[in-house]
PDB file of N, CA and C in Angstrom:
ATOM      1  N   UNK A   1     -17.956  11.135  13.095  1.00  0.00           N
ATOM      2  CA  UNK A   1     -17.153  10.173  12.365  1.00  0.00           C
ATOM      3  C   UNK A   1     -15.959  10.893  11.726  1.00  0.00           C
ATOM      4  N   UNK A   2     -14.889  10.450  11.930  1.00  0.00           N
ATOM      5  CA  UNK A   2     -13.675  10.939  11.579  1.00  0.00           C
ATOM      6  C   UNK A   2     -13.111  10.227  10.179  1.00  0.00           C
ATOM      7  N   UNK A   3     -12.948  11.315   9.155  1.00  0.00           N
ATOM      8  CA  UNK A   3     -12.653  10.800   7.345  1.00  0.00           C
ATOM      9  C   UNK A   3     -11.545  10.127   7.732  1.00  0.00           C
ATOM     10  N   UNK A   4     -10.552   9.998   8.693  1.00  0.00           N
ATOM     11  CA  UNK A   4      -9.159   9.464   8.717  1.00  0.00           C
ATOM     12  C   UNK A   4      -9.069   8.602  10.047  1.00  0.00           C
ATOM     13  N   UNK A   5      -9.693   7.113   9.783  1.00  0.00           N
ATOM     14  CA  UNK A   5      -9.925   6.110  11.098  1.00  0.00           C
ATOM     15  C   UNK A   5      -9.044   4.835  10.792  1.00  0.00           C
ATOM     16  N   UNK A   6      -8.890   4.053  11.782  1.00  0.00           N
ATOM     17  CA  UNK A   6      -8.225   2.787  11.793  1.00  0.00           C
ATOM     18  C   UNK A   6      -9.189   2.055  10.718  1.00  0.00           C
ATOM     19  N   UNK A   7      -8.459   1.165   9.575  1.00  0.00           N
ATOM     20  CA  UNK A   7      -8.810   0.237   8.783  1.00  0.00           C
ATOM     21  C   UNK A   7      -9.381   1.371   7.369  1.00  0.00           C
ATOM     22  N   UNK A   8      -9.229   2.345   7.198  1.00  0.00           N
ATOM     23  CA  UNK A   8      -9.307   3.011   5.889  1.00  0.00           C
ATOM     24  C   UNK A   8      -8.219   2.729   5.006  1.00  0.00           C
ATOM     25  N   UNK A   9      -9.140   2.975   3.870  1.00  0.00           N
ATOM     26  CA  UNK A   9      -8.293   2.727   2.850  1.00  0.00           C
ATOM     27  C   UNK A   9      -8.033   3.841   2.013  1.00  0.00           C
ATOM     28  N   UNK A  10      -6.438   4.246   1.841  1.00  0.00           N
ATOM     29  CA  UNK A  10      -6.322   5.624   1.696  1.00  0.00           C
ATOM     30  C   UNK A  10      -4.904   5.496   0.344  1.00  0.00           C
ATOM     31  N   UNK A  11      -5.002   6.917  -0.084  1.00  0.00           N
ATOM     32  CA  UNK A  11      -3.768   6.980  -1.417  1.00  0.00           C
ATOM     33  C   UNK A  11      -2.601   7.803  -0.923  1.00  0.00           C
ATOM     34  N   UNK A  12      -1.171   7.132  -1.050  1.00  0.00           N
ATOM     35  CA  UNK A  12      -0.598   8.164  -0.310  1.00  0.00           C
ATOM     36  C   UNK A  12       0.191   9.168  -2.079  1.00  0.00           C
ATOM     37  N   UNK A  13       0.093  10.544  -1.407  1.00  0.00           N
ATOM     38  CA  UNK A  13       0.340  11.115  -2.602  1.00  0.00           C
ATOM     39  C   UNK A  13       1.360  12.537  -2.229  1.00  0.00           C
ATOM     40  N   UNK A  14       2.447  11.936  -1.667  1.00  0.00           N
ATOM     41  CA  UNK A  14       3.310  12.276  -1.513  1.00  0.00           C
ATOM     42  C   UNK A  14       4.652  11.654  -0.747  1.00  0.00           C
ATOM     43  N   UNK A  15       5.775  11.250  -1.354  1.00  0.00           N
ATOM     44  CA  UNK A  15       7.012  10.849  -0.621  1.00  0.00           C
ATOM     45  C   UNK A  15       6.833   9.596  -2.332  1.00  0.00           C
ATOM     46  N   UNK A  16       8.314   8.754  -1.388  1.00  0.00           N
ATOM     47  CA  UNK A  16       8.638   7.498  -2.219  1.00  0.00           C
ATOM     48  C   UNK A  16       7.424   6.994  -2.837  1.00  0.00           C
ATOM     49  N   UNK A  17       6.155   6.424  -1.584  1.00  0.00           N
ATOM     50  CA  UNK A  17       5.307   5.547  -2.348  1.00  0.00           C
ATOM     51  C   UNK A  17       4.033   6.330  -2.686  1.00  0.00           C
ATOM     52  N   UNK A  18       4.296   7.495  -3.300  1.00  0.00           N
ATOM     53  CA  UNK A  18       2.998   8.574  -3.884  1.00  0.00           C
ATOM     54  C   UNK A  18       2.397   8.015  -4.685  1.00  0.00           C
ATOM     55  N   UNK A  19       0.897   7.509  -4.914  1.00  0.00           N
ATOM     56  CA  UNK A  19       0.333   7.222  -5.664  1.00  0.00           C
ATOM     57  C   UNK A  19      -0.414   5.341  -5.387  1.00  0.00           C
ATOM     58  N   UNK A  20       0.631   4.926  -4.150  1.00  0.00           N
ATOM     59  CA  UNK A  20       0.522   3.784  -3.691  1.00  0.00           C
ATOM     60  C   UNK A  20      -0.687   3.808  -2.619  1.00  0.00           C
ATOM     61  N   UNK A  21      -1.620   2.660  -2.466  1.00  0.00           N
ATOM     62  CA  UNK A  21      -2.409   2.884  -1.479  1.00  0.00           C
ATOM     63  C   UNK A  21      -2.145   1.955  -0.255  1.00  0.00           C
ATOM     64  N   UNK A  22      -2.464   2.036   0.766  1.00  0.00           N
ATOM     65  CA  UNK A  22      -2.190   2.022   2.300  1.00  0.00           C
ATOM     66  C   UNK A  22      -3.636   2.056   2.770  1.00  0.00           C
ATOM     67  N   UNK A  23      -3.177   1.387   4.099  1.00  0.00           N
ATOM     68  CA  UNK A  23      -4.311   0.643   5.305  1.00  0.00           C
ATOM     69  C   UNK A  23      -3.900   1.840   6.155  1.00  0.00           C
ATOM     70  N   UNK A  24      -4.562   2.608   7.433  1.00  0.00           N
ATOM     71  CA  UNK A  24      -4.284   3.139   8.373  1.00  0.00           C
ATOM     72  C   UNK A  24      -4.815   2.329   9.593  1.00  0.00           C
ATOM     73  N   UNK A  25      -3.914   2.109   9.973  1.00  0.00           N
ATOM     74  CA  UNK A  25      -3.889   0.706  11.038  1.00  0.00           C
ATOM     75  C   UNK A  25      -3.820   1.542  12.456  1.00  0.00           C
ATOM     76  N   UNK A  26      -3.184   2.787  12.890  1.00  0.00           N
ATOM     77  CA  UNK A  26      -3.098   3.284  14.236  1.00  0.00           C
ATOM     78  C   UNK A  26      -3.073   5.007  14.229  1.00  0.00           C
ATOM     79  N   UNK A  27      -4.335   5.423  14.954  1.00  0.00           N
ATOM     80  CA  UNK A  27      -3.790   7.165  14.651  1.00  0.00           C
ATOM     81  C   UNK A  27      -2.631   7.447  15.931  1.00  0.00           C
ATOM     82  N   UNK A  28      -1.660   8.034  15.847  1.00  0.00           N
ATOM     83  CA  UNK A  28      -0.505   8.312  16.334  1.00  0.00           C
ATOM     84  C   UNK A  28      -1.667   9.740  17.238  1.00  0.00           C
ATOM     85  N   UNK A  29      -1.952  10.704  16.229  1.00  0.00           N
ATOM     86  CA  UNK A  29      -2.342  11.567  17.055  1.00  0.00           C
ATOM     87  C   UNK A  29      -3.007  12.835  15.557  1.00  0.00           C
ATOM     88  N   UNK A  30      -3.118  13.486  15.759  1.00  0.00           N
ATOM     89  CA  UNK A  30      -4.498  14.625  14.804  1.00  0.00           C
ATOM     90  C   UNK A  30      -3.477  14.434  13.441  1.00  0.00           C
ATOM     91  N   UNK A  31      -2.141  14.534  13.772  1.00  0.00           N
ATOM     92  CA  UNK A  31      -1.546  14.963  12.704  1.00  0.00           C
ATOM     93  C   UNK A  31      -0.734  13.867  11.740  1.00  0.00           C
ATOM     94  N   UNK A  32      -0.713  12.474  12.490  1.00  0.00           N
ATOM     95  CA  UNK A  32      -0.090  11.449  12.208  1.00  0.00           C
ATOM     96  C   UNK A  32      -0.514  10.189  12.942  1.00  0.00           C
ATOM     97  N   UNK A  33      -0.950   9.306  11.193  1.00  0.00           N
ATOM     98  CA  UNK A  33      -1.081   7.769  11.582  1.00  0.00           C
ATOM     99  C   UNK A  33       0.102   7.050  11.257  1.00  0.00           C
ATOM    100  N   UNK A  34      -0.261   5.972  11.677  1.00  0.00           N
ATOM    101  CA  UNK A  34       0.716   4.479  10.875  1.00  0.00           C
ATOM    102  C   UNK A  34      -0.259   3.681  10.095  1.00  0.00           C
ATOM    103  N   UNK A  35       0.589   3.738   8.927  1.00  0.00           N
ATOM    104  CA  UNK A  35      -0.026   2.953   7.797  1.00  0.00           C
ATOM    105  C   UNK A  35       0.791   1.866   7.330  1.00  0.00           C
ATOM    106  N   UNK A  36       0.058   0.776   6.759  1.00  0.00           N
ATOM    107  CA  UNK A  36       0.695  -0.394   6.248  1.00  0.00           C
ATOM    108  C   UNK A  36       0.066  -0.291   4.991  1.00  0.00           C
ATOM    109  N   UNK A  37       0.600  -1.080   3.810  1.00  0.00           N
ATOM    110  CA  UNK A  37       0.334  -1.767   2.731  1.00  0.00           C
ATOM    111  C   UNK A  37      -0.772  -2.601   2.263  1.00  0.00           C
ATOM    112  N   UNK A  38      -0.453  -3.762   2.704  1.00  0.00           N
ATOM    113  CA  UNK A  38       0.912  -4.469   3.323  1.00  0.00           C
ATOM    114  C   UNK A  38       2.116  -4.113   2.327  1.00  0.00           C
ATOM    115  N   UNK A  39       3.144  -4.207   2.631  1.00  0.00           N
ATOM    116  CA  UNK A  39       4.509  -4.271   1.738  1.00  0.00           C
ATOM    117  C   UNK A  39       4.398  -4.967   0.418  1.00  0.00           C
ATOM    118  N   UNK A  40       4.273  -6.200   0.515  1.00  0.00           N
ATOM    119  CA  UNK A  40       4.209  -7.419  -0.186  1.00  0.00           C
ATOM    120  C   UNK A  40       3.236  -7.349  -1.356  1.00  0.00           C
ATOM    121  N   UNK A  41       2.045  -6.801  -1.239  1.00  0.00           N
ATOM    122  CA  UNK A  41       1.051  -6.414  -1.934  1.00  0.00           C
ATOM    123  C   UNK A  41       0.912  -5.052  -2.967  1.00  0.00           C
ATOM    124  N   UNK A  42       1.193  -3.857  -1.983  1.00  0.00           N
ATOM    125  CA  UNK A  42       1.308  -2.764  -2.424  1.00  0.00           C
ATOM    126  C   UNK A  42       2.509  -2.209  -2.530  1.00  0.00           C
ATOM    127  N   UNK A  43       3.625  -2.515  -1.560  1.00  0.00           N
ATOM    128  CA  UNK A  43       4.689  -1.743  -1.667  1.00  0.00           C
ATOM    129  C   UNK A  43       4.867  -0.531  -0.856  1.00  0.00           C
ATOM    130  N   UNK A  44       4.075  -0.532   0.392  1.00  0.00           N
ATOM    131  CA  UNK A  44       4.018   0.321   1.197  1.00  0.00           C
ATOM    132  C   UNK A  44       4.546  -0.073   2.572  1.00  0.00           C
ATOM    133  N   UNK A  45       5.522  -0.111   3.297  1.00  0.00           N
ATOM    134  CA  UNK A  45       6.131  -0.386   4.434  1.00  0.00           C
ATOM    135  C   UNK A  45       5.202   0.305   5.392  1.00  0.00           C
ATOM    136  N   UNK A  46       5.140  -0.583   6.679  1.00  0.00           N
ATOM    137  CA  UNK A  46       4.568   0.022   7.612  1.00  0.00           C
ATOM    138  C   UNK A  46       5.335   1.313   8.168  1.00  0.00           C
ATOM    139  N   UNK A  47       4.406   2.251   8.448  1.00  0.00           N
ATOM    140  CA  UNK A  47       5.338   3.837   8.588  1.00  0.00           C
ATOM    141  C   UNK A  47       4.442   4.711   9.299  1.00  0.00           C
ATOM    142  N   UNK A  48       4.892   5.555   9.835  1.00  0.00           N
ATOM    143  CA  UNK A  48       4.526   7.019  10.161  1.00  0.00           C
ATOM    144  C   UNK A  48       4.296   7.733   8.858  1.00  0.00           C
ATOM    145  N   UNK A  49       2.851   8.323   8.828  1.00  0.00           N
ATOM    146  CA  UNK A  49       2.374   9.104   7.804  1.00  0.00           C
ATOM    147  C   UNK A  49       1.749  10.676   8.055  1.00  0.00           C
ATOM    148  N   UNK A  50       2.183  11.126   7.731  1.00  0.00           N
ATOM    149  CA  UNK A  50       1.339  12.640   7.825  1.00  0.00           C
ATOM    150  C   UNK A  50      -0.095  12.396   7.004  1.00  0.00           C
ATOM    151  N   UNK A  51      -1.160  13.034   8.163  1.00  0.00           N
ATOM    152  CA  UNK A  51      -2.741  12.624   7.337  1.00  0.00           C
ATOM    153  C   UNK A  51      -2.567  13.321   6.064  1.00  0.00           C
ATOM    154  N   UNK A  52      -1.858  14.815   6.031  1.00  0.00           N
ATOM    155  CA  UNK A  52      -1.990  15.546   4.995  1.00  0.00           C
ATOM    156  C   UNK A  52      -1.344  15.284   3.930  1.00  0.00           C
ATOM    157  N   UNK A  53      -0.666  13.994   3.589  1.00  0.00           N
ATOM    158  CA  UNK A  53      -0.238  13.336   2.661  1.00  0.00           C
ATOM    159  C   UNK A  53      -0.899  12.240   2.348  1.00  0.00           C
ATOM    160  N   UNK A  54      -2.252  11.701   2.943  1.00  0.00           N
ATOM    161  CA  UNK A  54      -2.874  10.697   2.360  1.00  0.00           C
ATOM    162  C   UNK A  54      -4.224  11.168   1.853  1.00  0.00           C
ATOM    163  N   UNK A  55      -4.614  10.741   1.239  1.00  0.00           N
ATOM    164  CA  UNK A  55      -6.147  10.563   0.519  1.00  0.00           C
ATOM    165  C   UNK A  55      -7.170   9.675   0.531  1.00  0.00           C
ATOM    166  N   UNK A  56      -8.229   9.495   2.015  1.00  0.00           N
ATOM    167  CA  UNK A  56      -9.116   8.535   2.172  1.00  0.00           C
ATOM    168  C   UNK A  56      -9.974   8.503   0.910  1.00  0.00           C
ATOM    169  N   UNK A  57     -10.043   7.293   0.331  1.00  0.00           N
ATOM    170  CA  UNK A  57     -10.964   6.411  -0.229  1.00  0.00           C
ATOM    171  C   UNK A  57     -12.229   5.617   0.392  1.00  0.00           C
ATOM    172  N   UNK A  58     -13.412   6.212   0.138  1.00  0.00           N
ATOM    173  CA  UNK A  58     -14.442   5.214   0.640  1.00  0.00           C
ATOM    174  C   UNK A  58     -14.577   3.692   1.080  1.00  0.00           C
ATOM    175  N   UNK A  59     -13.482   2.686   1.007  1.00  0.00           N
ATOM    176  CA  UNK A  59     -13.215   1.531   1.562  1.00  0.00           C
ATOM    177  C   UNK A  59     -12.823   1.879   2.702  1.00  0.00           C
ATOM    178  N   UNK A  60     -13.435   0.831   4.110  1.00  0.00           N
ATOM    179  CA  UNK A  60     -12.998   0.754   5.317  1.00  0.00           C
ATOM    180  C   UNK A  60     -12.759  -0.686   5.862  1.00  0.00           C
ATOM    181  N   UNK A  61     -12.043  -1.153   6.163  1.00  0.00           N
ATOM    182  CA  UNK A  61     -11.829  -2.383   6.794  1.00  0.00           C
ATOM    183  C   UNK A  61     -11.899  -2.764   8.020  1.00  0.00           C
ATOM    184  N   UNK A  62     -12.384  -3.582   8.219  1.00  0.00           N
ATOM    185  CA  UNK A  62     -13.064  -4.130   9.445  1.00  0.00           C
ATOM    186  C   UNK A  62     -11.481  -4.710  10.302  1.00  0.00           C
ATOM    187  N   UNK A  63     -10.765  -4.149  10.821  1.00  0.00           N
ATOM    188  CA  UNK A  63      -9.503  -4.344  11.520  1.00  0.00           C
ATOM    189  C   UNK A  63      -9.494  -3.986  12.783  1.00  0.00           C
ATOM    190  N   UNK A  64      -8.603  -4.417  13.435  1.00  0.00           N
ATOM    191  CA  UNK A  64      -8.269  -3.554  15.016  1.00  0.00           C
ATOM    192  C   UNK A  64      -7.404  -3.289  15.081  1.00  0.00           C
ATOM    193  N   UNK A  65      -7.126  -1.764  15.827  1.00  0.00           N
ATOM    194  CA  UNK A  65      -6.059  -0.947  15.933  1.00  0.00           C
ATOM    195  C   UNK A  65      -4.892  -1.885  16.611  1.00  0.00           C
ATOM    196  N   UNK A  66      -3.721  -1.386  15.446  1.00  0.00           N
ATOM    197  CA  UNK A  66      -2.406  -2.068  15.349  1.00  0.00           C
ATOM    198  C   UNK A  66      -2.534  -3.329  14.683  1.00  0.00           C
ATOM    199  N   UNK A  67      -3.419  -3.295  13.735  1.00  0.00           N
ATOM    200  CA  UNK A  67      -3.304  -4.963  13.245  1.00  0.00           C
ATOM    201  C   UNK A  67      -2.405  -5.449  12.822  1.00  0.00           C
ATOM    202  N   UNK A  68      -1.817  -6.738  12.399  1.00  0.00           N
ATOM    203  CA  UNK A  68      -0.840  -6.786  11.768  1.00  0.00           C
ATOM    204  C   UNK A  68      -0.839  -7.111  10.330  1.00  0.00           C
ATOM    205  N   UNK A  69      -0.188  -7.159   8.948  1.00  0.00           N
ATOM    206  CA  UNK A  69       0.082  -6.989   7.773  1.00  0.00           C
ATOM    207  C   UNK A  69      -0.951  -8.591   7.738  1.00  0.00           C
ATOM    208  N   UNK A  70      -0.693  -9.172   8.311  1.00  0.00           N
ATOM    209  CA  UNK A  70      -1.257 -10.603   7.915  1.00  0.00           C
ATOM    210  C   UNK A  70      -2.858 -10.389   7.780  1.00  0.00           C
ATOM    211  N   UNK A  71      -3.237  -9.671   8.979  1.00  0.00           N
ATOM    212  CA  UNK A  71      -4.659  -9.659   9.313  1.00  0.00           C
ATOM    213  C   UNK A  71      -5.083  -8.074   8.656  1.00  0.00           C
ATOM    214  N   UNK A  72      -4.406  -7.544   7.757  1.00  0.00           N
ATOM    215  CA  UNK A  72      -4.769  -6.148   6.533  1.00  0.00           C
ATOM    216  C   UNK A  72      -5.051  -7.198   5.454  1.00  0.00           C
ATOM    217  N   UNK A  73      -4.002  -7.546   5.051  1.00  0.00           N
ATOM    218  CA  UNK A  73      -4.398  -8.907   3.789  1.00  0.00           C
ATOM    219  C   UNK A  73      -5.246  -9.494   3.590  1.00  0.00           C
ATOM    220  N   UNK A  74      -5.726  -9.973   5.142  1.00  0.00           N
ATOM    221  CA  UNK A  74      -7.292 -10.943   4.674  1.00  0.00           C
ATOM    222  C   UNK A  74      -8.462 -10.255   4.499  1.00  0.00           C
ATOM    223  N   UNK A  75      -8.019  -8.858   5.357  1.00  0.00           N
ATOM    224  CA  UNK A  75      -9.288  -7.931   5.155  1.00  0.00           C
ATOM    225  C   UNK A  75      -9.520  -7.740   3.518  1.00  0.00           C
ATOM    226  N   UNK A  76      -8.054  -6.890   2.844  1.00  0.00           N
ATOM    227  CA  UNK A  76      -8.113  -6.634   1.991  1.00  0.00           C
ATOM    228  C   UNK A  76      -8.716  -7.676   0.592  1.00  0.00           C
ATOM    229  N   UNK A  77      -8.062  -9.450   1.055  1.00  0.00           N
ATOM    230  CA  UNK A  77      -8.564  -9.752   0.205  1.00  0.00           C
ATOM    231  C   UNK A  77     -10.571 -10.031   0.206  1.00  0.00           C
ATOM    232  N   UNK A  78     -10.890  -9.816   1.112  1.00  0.00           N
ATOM    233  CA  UNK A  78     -12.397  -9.988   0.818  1.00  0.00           C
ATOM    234  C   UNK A  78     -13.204  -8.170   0.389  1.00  0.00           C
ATOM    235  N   UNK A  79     -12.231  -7.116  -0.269  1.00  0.00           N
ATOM    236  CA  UNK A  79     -12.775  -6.252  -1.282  1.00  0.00           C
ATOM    237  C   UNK A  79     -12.525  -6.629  -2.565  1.00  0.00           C
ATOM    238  N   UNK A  80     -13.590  -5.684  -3.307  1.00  0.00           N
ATOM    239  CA  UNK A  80     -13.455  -5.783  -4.518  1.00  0.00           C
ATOM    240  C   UNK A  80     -12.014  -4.827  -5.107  1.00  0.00           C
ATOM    241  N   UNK A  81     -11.267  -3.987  -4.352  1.00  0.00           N
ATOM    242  CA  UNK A  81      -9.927  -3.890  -4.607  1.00  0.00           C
ATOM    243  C   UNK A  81      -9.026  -4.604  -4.617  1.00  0.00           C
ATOM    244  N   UNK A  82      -8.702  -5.742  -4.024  1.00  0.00           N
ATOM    245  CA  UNK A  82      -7.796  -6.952  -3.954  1.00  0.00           C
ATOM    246  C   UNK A  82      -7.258  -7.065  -5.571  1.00  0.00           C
ATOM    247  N   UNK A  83      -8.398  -7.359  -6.471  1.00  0.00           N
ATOM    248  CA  UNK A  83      -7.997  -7.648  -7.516  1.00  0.00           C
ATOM    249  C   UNK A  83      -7.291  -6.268  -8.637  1.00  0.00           C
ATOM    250  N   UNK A  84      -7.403  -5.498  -8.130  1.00  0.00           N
ATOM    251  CA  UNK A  84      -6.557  -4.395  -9.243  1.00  0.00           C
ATOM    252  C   UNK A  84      -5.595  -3.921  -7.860  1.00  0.00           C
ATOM    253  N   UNK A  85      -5.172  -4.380  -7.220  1.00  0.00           N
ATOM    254  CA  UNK A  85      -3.917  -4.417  -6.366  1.00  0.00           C
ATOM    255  C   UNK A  85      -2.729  -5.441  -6.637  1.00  0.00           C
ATOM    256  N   UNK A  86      -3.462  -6.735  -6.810  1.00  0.00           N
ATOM    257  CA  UNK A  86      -2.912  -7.551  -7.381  1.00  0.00           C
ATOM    258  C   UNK A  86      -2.347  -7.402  -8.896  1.00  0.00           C
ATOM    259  N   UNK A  87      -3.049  -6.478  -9.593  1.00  0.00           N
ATOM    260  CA  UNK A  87      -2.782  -6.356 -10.895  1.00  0.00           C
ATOM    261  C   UNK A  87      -1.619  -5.054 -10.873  1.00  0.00           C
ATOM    262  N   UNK A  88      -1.841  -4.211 -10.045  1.00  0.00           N
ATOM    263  CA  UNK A  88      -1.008  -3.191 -10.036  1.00  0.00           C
ATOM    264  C   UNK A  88       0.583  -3.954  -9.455  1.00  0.00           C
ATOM    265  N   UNK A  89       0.796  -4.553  -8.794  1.00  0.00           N
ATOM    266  CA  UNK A  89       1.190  -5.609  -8.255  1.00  0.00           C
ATOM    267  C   UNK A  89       2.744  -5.899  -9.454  1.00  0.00           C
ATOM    268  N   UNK A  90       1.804  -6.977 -10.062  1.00  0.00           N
ATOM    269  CA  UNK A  90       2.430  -7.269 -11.282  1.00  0.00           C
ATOM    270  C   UNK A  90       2.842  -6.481 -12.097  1.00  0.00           C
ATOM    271  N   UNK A  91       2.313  -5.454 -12.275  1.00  0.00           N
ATOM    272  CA  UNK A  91       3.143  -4.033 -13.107  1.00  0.00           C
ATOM    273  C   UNK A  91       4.119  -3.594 -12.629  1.00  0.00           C
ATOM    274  N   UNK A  92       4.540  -3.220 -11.133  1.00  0.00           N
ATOM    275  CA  UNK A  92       5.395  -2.962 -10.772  1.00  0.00           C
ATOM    276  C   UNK A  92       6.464  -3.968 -10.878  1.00  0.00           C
ATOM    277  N   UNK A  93       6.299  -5.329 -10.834  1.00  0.00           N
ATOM    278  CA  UNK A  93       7.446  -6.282 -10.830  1.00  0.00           C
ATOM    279  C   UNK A  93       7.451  -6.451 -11.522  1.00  0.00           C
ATOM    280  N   UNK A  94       6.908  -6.280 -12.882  1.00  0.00           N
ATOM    281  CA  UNK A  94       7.309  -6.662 -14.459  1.00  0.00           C
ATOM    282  C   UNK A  94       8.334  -5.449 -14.871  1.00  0.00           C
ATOM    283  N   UNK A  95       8.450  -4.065 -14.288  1.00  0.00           N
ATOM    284  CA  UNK A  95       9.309  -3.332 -14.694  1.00  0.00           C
ATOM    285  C   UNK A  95      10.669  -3.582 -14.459  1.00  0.00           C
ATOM    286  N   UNK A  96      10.135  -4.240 -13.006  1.00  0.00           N
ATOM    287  CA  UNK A  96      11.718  -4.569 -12.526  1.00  0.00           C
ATOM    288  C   UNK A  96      12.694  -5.322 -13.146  1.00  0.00           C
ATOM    289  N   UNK A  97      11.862  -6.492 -12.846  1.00  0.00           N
ATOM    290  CA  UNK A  97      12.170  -7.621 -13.936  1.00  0.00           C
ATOM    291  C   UNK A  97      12.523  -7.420 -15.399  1.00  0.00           C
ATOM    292  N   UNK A  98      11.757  -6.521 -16.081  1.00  0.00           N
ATOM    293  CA  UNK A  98      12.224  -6.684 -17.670  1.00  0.00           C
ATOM    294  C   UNK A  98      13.429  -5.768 -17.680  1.00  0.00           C
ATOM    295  N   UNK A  99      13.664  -4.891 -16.787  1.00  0.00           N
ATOM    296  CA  UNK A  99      14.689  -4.272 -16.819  1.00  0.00           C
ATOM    297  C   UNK A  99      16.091  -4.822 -16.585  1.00  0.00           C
ATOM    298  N   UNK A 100      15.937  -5.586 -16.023  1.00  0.00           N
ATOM    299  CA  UNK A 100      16.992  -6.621 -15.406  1.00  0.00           C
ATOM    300  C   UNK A 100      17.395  -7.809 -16.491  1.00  0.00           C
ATOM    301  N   UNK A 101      16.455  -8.248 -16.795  1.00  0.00           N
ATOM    302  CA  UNK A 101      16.533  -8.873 -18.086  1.00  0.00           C
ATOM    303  C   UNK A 101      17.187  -8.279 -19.430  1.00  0.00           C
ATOM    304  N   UNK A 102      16.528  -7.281 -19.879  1.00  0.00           N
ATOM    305  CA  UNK A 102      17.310  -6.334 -20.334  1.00  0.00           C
ATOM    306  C   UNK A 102      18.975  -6.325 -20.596  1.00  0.00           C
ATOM    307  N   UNK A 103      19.236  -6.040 -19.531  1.00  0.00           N
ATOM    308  CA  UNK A 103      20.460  -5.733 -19.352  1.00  0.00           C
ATOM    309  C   UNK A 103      21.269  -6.822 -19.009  1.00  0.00           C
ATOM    310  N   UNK A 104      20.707  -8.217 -18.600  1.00  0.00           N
ATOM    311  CA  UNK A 104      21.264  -9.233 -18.826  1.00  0.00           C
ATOM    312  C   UNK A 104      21.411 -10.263 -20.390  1.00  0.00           C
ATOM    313  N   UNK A 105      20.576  -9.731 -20.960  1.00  0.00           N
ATOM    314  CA  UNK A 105      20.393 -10.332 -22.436  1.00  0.00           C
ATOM    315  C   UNK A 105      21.689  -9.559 -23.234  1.00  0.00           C
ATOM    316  N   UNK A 106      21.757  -8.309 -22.710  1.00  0.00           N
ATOM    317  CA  UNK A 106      22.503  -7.267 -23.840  1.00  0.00           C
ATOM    318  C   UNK A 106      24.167  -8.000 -23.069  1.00  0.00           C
ATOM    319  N   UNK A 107      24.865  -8.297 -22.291  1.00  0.00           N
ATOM    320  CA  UNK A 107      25.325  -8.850 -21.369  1.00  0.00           C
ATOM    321  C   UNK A 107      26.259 -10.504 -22.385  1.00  0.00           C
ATOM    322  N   UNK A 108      24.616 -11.182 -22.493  1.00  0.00           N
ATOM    323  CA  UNK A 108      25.361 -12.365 -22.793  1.00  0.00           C
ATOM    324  C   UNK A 108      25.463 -12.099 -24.596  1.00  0.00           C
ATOM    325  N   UNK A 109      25.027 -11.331 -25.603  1.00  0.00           N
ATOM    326  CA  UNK A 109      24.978 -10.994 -26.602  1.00  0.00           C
ATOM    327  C   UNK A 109      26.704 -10.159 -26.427  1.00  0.00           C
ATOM    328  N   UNK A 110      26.922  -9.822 -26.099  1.00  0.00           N
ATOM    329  CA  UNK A 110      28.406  -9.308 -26.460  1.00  0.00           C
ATOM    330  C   UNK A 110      29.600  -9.812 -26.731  1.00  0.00           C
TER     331      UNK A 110
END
């Protein structure tokens, strides 16, 4: 059994989305999969990943190689991770957002 298979659920902890977790949906080959997010959820674009930049997590999802983002989602939502994805989720777009706000409040105050 191989720690790094189609439908794991893994942390990537290095590049832009370090710290973000990802589906490995296709092994490319020993040294590189493709991983998805999904985007929408996590914030992880489907991509070429170096294994040695991810970190399998004991969740595996019941998927088939090359799935698509639609059919990671439904997997994902029947774990008990769904829900602090979703929550992580909202943290990230509340930064955005209040930041933006922010700077639109200071904006109409002048």
């Amino acid at each position: 059994m191989a720690v790094i298979e189609v439908g794991r659920v893994c942390r990537k902890i290095a590049g832009r989305e370090a710290g973000r977790l990802c589906v490995v949906v296709r092994i490319i080959d020993d040294n590189f999969v493709e991983v998805t997010g999904p985007k929408e959820l996590t914030g992880v674009r489907r991509r070429r990943s170096n294994v040695k930049h991810l970190v399998p997590l004991p969740v595996k999802l019941e998927i088939s190689e090359g799935a698509g983002d639609d059919e990671v989602l439904e997997a994902l939502k029947n774990t008990d991770l769904y829900p602090k994805l979703l929550e992580e989720k909202e943290k990230r777009e509340g930064k955005g957002k209040k930041g933006k706000k922010s700077a639109e409040e200071s904006e109409g105050t002048a």
